[in-house]
Protein backbone atom coordinates (compact mmCIF):
# COMPACT_ATOMS: atom_id res chain seq x y z
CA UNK A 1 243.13 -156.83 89.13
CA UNK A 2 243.48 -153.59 87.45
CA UNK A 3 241.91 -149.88 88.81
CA UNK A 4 242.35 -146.78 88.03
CA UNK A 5 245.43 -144.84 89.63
CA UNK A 6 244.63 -141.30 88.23
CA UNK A 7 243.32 -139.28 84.93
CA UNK A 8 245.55 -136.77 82.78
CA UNK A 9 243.21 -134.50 79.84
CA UNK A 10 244.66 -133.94 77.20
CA UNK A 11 244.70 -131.95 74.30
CA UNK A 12 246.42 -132.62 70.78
CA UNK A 13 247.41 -129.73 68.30
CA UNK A 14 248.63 -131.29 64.91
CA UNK A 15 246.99 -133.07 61.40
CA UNK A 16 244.31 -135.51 62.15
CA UNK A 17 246.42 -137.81 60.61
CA UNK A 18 249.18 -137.25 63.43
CA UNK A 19 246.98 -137.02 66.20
CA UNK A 20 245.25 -140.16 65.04
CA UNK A 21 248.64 -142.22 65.09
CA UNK A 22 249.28 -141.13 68.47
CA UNK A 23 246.16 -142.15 69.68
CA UNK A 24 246.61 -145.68 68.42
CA UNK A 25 249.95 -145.64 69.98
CA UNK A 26 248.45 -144.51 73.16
CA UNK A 27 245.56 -147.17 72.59
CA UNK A 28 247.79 -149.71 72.16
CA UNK A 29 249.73 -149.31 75.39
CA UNK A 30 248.13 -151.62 78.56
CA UNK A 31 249.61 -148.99 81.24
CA UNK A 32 246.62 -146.84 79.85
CA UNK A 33 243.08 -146.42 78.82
CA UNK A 34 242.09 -143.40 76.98
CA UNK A 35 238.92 -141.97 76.07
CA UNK A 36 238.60 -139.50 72.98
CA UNK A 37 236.21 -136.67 71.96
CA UNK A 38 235.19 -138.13 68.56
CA UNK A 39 235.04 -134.75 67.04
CA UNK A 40 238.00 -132.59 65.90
CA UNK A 41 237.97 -129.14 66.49
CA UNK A 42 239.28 -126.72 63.65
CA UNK A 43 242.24 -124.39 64.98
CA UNK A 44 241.58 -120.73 64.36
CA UNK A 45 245.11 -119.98 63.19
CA UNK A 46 245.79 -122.48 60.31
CA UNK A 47 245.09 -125.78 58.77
CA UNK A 48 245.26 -127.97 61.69
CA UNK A 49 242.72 -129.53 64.59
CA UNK A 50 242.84 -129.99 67.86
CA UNK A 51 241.00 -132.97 69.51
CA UNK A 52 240.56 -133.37 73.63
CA UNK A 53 241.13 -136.44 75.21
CA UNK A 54 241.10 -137.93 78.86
CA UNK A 55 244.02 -140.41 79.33
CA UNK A 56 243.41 -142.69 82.25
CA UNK A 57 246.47 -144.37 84.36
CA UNK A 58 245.84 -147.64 84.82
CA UNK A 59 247.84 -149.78 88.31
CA UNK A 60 248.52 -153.02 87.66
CA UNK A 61 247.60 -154.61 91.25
CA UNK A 62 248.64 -158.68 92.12
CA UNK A 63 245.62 -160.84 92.36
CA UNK A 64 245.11 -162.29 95.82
C-alpha cells in the first residue's frame, strides 16, 4: 500500500531543456510523484524559465 507522507513545491530556474530532464529524473523515481504546471514562465532577467511544481513524498507501507 502506498500514501502520501508529505508535499514539497517547487520551483525550477534553468533552460526548459534542463528543467525538463530533471523532471523525468524526478518522474522516474518510485519514492515520488510529482505534479507539474504545464506552462513555463519567462524569467524577467534573461533567457531562461522558471516552471512550479508540487513534488509529493510517497511511504512505502507493508501490505497486511
Amino acid at each position: 500500500m502506498t500514501v502520501l507522507k508529505g508535499s514539497v513545491h517547487l520551483r525550477l530556474s534553468g533552460t526548459l531543456g534542463d528543467i525538463t530532464k530533471v523532471l523525468a529524473d524526478l518522474s522516474a523515481s518510485r519514492a515520488f510523484r510529482i505534479e507539474v504546471n504545464e506552462r513555463p514562465h519567462a524569467n524577467r532577467h534573461g533567457f531562461d524559465v522558471h516552471v512550479y511544481a508540487e513534488l509529493f513524498v510517497l511511504d512505502q507501507e507493508m501490505p497486511r
